[in-house]
PDBML (XML) file of the C-alpha atoms, coordinates in Angstrom:
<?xml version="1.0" encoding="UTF-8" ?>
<PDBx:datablock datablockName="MODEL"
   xmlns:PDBx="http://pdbml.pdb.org/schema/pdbx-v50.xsd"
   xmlns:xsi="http://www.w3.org/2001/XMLSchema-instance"
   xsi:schemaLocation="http://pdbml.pdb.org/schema/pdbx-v50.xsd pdbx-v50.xsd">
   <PDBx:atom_siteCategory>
      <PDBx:atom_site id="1">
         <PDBx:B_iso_or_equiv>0.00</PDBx:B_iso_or_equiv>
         <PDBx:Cartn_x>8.237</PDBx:Cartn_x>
         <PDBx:Cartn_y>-0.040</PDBx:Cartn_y>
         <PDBx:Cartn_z>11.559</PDBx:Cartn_z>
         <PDBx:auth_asym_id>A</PDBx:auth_asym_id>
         <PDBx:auth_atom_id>CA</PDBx:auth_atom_id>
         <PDBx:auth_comp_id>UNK</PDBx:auth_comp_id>
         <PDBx:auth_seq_id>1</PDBx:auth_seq_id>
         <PDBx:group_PDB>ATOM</PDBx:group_PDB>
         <PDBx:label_alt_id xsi:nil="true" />
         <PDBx:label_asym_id>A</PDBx:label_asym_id>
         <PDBx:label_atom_id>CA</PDBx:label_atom_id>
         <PDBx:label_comp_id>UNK</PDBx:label_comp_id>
         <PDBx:label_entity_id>1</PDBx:label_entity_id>
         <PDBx:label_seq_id>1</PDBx:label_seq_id>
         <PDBx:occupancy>1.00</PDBx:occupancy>
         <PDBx:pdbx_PDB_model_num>1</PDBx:pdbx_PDB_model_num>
         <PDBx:type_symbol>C</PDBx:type_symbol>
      </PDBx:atom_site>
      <PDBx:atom_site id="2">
         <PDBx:B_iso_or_equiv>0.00</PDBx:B_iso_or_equiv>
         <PDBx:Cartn_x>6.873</PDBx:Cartn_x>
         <PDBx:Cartn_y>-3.539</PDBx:Cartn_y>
         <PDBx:Cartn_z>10.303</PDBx:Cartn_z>
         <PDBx:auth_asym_id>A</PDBx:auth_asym_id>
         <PDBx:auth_atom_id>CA</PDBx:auth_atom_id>
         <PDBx:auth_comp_id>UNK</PDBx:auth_comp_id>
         <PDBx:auth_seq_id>2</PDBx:auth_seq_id>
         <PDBx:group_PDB>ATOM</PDBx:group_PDB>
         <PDBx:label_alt_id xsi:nil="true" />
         <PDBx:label_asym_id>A</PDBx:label_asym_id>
         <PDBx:label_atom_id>CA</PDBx:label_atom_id>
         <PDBx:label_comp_id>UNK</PDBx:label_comp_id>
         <PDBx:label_entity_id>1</PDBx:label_entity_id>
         <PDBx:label_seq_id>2</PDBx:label_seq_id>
         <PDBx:occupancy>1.00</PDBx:occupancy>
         <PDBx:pdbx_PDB_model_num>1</PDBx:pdbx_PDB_model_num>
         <PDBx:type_symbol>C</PDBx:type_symbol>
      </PDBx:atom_site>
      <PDBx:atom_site id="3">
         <PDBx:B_iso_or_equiv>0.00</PDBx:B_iso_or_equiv>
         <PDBx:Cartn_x>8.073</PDBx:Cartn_x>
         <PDBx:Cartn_y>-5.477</PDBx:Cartn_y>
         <PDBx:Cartn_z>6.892</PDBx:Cartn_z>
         <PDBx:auth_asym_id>A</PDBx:auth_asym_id>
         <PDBx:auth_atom_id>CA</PDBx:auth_atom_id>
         <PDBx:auth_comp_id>UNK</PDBx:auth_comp_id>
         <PDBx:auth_seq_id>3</PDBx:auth_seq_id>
         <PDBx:group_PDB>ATOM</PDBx:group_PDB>
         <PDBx:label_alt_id xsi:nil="true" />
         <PDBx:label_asym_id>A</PDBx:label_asym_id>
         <PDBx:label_atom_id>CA</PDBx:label_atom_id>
         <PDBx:label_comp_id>UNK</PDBx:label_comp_id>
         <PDBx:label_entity_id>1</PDBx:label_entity_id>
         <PDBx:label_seq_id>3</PDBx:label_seq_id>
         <PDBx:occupancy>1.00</PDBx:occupancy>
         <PDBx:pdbx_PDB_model_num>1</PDBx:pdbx_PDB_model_num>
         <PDBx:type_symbol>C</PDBx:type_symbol>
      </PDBx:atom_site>
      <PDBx:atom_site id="4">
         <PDBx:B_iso_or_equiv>0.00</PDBx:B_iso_or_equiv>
         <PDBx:Cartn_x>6.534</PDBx:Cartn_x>
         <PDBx:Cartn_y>-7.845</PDBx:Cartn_y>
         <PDBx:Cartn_z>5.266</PDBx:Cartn_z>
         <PDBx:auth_asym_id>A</PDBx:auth_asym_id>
         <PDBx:auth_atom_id>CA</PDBx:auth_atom_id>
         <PDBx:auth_comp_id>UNK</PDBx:auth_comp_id>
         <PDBx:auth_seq_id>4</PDBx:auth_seq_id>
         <PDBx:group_PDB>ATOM</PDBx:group_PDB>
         <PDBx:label_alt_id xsi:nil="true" />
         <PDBx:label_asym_id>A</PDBx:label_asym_id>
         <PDBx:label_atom_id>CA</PDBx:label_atom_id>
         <PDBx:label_comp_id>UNK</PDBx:label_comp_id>
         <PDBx:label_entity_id>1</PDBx:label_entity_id>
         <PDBx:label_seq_id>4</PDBx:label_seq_id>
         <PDBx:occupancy>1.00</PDBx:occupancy>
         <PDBx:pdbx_PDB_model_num>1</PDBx:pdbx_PDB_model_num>
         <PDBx:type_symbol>C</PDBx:type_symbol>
      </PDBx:atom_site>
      <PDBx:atom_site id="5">
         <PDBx:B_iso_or_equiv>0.00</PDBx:B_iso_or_equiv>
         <PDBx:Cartn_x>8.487</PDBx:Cartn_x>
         <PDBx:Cartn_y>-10.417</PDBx:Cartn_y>
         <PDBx:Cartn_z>3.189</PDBx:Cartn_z>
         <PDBx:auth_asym_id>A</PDBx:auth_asym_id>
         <PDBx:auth_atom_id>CA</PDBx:auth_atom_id>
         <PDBx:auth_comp_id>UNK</PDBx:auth_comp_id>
         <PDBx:auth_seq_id>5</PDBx:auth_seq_id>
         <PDBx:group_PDB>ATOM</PDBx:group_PDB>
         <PDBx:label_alt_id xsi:nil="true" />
         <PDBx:label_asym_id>A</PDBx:label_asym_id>
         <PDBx:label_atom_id>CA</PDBx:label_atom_id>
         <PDBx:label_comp_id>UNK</PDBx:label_comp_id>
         <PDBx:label_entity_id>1</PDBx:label_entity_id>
         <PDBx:label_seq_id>5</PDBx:label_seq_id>
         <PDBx:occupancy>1.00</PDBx:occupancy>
         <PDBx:pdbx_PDB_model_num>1</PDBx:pdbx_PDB_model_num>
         <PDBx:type_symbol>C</PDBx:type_symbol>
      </PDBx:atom_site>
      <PDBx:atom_site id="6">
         <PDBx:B_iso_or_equiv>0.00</PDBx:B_iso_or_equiv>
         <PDBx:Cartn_x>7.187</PDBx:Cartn_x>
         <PDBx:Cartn_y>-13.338</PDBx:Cartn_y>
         <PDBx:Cartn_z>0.663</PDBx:Cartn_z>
         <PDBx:auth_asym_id>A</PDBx:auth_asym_id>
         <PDBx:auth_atom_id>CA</PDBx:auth_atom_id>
         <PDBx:auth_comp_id>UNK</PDBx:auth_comp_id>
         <PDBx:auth_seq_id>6</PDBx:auth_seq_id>
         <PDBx:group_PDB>ATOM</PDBx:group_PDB>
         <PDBx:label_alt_id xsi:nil="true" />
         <PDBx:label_asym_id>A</PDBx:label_asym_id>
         <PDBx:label_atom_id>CA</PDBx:label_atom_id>
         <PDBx:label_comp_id>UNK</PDBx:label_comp_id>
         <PDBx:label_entity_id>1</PDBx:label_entity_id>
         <PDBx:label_seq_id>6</PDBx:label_seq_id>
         <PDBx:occupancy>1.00</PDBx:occupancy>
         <PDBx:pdbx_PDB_model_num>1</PDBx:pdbx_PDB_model_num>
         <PDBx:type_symbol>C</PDBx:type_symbol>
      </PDBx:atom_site>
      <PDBx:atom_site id="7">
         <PDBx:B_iso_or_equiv>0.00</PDBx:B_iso_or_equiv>
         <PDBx:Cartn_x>8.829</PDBx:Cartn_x>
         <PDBx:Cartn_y>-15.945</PDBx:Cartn_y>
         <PDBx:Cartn_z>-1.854</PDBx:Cartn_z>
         <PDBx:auth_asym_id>A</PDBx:auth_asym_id>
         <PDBx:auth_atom_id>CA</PDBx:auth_atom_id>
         <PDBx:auth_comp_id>UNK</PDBx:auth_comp_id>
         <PDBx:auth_seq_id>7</PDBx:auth_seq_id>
         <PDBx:group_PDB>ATOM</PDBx:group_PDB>
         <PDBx:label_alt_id xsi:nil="true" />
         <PDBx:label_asym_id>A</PDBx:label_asym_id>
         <PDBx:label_atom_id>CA</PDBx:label_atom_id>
         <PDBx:label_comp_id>UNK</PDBx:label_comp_id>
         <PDBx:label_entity_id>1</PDBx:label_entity_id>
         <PDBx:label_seq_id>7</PDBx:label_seq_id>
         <PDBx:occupancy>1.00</PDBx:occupancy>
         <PDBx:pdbx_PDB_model_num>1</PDBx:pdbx_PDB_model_num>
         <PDBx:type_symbol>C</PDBx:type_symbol>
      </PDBx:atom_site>
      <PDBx:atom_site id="8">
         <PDBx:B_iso_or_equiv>0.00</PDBx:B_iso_or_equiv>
         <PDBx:Cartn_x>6.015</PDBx:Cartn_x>
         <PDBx:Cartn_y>-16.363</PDBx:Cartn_y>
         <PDBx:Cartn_z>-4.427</PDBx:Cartn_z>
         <PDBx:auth_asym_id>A</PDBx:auth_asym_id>
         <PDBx:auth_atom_id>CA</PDBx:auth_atom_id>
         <PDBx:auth_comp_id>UNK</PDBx:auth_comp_id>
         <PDBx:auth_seq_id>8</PDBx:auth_seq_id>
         <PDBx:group_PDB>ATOM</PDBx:group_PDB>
         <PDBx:label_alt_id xsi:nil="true" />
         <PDBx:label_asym_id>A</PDBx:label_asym_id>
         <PDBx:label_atom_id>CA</PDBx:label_atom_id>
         <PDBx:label_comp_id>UNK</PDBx:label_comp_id>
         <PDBx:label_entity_id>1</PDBx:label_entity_id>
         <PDBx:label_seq_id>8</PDBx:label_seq_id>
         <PDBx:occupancy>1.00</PDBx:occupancy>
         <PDBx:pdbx_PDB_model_num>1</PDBx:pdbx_PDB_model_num>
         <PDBx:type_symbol>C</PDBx:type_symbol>
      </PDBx:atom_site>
      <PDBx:atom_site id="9">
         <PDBx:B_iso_or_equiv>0.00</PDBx:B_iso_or_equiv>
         <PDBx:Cartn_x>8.046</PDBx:Cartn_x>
         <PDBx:Cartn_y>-18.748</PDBx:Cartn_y>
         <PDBx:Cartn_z>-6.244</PDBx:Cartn_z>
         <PDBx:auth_asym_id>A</PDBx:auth_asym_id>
         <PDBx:auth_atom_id>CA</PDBx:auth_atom_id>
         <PDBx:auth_comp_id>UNK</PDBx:auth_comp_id>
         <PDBx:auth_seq_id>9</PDBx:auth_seq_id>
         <PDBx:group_PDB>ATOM</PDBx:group_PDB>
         <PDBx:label_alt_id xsi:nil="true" />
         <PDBx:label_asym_id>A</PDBx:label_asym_id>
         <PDBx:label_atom_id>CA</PDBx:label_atom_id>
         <PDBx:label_comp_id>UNK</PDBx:label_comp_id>
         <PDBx:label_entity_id>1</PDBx:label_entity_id>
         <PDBx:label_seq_id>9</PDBx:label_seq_id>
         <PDBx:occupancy>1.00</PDBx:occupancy>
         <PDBx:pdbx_PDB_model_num>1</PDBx:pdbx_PDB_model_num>
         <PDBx:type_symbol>C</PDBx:type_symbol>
      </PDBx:atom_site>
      <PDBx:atom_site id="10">
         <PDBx:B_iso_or_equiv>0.00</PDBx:B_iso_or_equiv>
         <PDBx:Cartn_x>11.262</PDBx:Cartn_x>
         <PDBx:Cartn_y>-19.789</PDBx:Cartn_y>
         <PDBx:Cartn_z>-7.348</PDBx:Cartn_z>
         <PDBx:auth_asym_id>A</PDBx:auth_asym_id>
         <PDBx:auth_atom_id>CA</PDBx:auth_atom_id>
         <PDBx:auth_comp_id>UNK</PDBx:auth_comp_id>
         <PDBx:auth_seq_id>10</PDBx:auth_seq_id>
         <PDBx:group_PDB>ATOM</PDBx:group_PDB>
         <PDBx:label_alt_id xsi:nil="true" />
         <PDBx:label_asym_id>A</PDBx:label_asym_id>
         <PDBx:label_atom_id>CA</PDBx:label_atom_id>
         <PDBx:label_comp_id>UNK</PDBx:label_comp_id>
         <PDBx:label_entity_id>1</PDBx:label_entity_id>
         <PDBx:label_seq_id>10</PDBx:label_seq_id>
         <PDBx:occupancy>1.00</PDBx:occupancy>
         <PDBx:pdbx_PDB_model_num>1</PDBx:pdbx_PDB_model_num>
         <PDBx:type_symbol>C</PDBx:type_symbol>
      </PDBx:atom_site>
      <PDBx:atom_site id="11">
         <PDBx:B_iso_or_equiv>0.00</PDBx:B_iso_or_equiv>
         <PDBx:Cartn_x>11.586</PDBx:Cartn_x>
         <PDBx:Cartn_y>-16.865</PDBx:Cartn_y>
         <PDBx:Cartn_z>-9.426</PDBx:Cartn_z>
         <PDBx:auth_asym_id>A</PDBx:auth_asym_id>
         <PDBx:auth_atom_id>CA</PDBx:auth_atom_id>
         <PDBx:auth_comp_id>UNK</PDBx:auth_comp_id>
         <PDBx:auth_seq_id>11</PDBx:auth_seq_id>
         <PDBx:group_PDB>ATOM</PDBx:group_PDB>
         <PDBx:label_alt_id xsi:nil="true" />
         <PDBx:label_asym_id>A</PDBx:label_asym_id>
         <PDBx:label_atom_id>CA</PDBx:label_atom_id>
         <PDBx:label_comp_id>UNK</PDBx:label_comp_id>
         <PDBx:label_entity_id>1</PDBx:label_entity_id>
         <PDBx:label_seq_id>11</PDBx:label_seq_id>
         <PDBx:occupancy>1.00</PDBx:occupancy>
         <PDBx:pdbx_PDB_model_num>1</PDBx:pdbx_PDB_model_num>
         <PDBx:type_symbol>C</PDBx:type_symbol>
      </PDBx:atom_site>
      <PDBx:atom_site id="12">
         <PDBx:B_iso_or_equiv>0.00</PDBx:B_iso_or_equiv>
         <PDBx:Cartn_x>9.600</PDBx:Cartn_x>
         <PDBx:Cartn_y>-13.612</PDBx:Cartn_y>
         <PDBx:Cartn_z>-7.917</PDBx:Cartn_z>
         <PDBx:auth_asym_id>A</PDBx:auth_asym_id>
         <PDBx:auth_atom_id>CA</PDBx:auth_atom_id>
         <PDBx:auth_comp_id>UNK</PDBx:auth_comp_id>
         <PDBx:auth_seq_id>12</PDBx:auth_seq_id>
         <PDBx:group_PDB>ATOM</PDBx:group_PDB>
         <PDBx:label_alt_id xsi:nil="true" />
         <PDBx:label_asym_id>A</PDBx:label_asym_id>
         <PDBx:label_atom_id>CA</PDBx:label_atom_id>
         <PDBx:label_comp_id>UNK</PDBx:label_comp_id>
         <PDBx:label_entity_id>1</PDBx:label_entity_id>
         <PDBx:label_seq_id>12</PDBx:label_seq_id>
         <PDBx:occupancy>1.00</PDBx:occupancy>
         <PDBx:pdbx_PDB_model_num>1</PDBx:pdbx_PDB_model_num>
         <PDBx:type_symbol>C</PDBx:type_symbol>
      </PDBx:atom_site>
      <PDBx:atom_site id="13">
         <PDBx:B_iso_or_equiv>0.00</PDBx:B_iso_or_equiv>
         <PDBx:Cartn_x>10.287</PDBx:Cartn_x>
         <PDBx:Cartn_y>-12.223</PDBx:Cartn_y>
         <PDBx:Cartn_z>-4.274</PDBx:Cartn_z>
         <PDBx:auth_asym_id>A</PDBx:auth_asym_id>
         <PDBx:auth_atom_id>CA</PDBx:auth_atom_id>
         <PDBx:auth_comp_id>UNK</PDBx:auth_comp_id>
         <PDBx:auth_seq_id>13</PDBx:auth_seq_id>
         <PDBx:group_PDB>ATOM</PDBx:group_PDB>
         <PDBx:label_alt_id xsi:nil="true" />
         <PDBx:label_asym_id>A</PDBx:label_asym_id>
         <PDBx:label_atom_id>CA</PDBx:label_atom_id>
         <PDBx:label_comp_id>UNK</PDBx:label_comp_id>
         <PDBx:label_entity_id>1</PDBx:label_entity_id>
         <PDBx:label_seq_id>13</PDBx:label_seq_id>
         <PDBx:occupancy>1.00</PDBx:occupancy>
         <PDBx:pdbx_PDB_model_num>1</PDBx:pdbx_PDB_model_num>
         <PDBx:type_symbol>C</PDBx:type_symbol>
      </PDBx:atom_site>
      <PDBx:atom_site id="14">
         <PDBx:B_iso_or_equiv>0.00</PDBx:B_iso_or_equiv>
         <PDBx:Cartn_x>8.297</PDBx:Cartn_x>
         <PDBx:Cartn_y>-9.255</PDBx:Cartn_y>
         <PDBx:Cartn_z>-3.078</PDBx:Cartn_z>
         <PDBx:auth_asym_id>A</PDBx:auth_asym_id>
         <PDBx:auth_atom_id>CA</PDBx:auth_atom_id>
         <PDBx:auth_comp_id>UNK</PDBx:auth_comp_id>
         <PDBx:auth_seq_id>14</PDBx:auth_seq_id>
         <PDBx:group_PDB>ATOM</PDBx:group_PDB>
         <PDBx:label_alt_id xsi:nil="true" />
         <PDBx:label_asym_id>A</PDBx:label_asym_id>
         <PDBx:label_atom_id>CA</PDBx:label_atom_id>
         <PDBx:label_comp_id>UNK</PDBx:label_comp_id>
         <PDBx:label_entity_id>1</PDBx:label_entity_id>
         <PDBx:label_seq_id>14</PDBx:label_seq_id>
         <PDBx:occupancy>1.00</PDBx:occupancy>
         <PDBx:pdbx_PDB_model_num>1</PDBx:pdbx_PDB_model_num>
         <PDBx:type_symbol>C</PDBx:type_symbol>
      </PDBx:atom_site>
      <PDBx:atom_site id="15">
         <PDBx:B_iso_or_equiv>0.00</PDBx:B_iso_or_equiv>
         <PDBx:Cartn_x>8.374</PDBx:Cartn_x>
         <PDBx:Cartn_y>-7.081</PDBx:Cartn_y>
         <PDBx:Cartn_z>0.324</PDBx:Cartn_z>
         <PDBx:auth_asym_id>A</PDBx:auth_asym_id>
         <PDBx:auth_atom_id>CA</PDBx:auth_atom_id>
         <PDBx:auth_comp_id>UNK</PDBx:auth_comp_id>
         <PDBx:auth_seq_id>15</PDBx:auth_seq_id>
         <PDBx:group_PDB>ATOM</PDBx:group_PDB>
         <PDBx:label_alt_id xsi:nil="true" />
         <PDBx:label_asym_id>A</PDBx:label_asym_id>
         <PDBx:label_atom_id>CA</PDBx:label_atom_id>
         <PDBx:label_comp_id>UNK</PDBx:label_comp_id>
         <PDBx:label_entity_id>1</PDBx:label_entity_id>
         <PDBx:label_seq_id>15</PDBx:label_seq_id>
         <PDBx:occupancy>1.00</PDBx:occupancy>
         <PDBx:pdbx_PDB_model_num>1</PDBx:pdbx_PDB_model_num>
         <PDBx:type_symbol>C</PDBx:type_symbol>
      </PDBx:atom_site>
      <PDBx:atom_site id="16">
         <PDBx:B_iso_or_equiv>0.00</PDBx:B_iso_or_equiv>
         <PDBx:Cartn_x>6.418</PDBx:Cartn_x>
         <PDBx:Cartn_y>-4.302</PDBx:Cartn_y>
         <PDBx:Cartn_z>1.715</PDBx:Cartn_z>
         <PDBx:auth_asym_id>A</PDBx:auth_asym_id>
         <PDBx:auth_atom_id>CA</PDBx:auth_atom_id>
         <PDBx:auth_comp_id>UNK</PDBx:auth_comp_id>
         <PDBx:auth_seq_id>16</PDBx:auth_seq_id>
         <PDBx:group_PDB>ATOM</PDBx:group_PDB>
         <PDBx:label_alt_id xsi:nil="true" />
         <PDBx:label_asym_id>A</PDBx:label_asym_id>
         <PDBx:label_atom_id>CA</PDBx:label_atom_id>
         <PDBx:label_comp_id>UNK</PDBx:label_comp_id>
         <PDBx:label_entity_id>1</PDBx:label_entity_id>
         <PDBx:label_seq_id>16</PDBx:label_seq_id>
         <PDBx:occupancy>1.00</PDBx:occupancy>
         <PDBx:pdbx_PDB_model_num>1</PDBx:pdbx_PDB_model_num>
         <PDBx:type_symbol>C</PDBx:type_symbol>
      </PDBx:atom_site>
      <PDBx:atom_site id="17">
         <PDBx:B_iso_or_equiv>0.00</PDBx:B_iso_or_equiv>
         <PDBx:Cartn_x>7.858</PDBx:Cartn_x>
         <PDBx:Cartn_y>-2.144</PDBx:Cartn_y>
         <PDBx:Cartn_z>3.907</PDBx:Cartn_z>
         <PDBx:auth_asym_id>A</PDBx:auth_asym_id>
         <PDBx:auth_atom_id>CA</PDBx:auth_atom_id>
         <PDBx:auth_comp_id>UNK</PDBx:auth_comp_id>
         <PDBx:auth_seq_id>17</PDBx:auth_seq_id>
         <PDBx:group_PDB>ATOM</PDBx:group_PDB>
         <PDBx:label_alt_id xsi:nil="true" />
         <PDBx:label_asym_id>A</PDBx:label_asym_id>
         <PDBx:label_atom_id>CA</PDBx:label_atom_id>
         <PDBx:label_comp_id>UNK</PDBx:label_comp_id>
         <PDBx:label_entity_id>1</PDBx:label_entity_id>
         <PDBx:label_seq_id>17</PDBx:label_seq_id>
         <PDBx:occupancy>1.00</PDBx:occupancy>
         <PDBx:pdbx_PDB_model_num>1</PDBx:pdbx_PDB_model_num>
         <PDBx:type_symbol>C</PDBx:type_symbol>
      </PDBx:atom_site>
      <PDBx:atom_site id="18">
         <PDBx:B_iso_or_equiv>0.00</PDBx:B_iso_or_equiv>
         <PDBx:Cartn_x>5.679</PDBx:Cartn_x>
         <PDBx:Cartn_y>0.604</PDBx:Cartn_y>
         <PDBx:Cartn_z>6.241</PDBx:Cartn_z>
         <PDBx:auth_asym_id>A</PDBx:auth_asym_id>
         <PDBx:auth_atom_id>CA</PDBx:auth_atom_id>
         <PDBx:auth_comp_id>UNK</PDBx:auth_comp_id>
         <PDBx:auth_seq_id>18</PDBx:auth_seq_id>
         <PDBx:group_PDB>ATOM</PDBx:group_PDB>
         <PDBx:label_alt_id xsi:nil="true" />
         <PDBx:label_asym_id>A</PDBx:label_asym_id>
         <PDBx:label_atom_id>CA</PDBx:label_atom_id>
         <PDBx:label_comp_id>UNK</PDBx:label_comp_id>
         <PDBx:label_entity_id>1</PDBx:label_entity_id>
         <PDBx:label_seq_id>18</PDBx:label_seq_id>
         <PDBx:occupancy>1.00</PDBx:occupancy>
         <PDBx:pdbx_PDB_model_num>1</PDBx:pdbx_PDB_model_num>
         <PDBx:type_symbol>C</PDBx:type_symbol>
      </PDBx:atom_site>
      <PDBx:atom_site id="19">
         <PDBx:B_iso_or_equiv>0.00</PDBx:B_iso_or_equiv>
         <PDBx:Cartn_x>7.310</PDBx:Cartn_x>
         <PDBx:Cartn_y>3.349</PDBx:Cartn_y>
         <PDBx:Cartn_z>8.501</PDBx:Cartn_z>
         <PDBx:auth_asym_id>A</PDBx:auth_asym_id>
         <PDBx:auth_atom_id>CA</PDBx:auth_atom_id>
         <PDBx:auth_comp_id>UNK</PDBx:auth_comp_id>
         <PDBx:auth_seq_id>19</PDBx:auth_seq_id>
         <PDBx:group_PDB>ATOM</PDBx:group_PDB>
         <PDBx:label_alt_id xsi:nil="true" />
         <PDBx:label_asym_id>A</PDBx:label_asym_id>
         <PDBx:label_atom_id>CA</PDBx:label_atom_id>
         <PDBx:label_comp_id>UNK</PDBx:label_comp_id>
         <PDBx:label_entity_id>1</PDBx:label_entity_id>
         <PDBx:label_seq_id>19</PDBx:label_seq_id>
         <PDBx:occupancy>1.00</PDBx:occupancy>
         <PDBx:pdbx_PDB_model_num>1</PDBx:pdbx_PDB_model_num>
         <PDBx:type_symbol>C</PDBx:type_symbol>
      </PDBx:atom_site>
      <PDBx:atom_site id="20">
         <PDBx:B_iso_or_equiv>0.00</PDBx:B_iso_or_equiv>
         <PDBx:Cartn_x>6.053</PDBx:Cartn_x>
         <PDBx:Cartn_y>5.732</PDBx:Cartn_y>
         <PDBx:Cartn_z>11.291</PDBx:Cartn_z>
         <PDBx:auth_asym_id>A</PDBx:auth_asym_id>
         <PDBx:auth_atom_id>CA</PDBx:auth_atom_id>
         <PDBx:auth_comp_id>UNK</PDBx:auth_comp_id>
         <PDBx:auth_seq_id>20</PDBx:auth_seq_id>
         <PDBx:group_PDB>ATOM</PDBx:group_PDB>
         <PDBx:label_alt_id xsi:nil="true" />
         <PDBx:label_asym_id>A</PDBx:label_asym_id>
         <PDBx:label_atom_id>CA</PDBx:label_atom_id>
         <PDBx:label_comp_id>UNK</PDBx:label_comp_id>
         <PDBx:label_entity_id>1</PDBx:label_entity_id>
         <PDBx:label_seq_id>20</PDBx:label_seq_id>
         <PDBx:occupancy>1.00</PDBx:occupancy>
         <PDBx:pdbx_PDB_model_num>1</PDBx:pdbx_PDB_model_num>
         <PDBx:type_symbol>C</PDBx:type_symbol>
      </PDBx:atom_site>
      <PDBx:atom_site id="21">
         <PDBx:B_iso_or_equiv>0.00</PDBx:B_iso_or_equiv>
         <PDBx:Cartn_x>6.901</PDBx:Cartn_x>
         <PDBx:Cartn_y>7.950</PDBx:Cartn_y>
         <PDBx:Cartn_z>13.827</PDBx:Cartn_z>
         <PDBx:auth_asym_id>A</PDBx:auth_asym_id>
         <PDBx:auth_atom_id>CA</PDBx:auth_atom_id>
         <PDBx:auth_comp_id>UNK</PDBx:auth_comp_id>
         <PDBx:auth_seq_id>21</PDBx:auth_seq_id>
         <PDBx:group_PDB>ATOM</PDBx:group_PDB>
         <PDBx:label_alt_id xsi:nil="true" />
         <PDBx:label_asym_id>A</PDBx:label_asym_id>
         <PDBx:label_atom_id>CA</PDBx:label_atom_id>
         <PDBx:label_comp_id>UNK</PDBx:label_comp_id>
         <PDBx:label_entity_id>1</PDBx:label_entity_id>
         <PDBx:label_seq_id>21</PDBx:label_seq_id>
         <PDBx:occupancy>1.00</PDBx:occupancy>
         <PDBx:pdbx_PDB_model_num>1</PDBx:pdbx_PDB_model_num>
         <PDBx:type_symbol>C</PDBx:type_symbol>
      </PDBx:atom_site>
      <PDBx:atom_site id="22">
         <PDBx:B_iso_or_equiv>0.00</PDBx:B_iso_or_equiv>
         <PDBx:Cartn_x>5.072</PDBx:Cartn_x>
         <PDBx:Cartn_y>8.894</PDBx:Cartn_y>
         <PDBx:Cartn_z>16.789</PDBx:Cartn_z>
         <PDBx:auth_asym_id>A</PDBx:auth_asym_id>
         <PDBx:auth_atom_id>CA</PDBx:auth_atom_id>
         <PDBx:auth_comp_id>UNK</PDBx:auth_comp_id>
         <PDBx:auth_seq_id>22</PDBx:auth_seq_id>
         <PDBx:group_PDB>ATOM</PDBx:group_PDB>
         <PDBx:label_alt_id xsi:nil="true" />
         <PDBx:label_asym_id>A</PDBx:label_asym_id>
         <PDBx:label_atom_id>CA</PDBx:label_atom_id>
         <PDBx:label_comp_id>UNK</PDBx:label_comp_id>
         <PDBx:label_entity_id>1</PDBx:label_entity_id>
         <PDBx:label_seq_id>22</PDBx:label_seq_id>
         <PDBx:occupancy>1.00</PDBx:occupancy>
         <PDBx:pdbx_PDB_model_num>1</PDBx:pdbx_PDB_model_num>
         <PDBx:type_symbol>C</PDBx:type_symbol>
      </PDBx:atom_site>
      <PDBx:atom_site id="23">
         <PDBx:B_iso_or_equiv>0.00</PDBx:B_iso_or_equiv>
         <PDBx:Cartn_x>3.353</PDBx:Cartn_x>
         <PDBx:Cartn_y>12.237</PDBx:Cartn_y>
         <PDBx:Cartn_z>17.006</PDBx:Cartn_z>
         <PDBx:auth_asym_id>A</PDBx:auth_asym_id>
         <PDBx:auth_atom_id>CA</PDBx:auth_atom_id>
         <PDBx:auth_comp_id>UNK</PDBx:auth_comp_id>
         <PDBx:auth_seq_id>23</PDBx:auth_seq_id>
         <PDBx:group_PDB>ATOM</PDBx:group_PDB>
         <PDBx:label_alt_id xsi:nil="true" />
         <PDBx:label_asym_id>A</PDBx:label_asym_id>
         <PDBx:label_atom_id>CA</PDBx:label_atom_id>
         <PDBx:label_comp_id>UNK</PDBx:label_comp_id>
         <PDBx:label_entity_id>1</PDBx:label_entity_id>
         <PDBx:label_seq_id>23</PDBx:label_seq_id>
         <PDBx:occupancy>1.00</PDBx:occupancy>
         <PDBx:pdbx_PDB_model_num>1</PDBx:pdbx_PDB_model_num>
         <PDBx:type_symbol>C</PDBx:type_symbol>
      </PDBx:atom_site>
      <PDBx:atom_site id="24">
         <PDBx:B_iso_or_equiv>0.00</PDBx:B_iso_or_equiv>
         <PDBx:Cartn_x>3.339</PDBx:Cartn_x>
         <PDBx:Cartn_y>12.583</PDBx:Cartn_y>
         <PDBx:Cartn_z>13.010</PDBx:Cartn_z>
         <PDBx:auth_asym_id>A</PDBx:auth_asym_id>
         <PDBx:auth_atom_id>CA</PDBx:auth_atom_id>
         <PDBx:auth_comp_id>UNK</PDBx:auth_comp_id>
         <PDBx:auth_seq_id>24</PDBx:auth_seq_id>
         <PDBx:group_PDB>ATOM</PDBx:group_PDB>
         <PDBx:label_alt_id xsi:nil="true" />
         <PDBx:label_asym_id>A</PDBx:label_asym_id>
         <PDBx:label_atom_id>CA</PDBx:label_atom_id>
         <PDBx:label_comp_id>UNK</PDBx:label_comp_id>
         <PDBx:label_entity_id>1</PDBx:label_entity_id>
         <PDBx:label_seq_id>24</PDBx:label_seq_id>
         <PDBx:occupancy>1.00</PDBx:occupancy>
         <PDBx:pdbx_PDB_model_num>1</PDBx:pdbx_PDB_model_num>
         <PDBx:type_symbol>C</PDBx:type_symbol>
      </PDBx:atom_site>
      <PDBx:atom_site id="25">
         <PDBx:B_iso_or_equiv>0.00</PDBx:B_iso_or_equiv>
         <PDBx:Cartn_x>1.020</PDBx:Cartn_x>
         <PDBx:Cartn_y>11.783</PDBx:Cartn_y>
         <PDBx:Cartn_z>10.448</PDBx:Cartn_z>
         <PDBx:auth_asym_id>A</PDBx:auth_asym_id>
         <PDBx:auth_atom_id>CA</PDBx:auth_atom_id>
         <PDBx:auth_comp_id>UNK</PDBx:auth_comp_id>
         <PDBx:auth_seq_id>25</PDBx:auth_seq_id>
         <PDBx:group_PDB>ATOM</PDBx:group_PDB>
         <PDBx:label_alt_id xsi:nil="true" />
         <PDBx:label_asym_id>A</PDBx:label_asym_id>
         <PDBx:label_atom_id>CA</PDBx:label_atom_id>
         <PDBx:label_comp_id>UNK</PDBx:label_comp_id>
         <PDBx:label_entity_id>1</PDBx:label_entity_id>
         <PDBx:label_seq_id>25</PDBx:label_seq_id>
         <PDBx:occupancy>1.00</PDBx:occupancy>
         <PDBx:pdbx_PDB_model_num>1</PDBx:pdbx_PDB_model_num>
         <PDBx:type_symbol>C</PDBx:type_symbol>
      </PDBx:atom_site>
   </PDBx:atom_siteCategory>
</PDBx:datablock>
């Protein structure tokens, strides 16, 4: 798993998140 995490300013936050397990697609 891996996140990534960003203030773009004093009002907006965003995130992206990704998954995976091994042996699946």
């Amino acid at each position: 798993g891996g996140s990534i995490y960003q203030k773009v300013n004093s009002n907006l936050e965003t995130a992206v998140s990704l998954a995976w397990t091994a042996g699946s697609n």
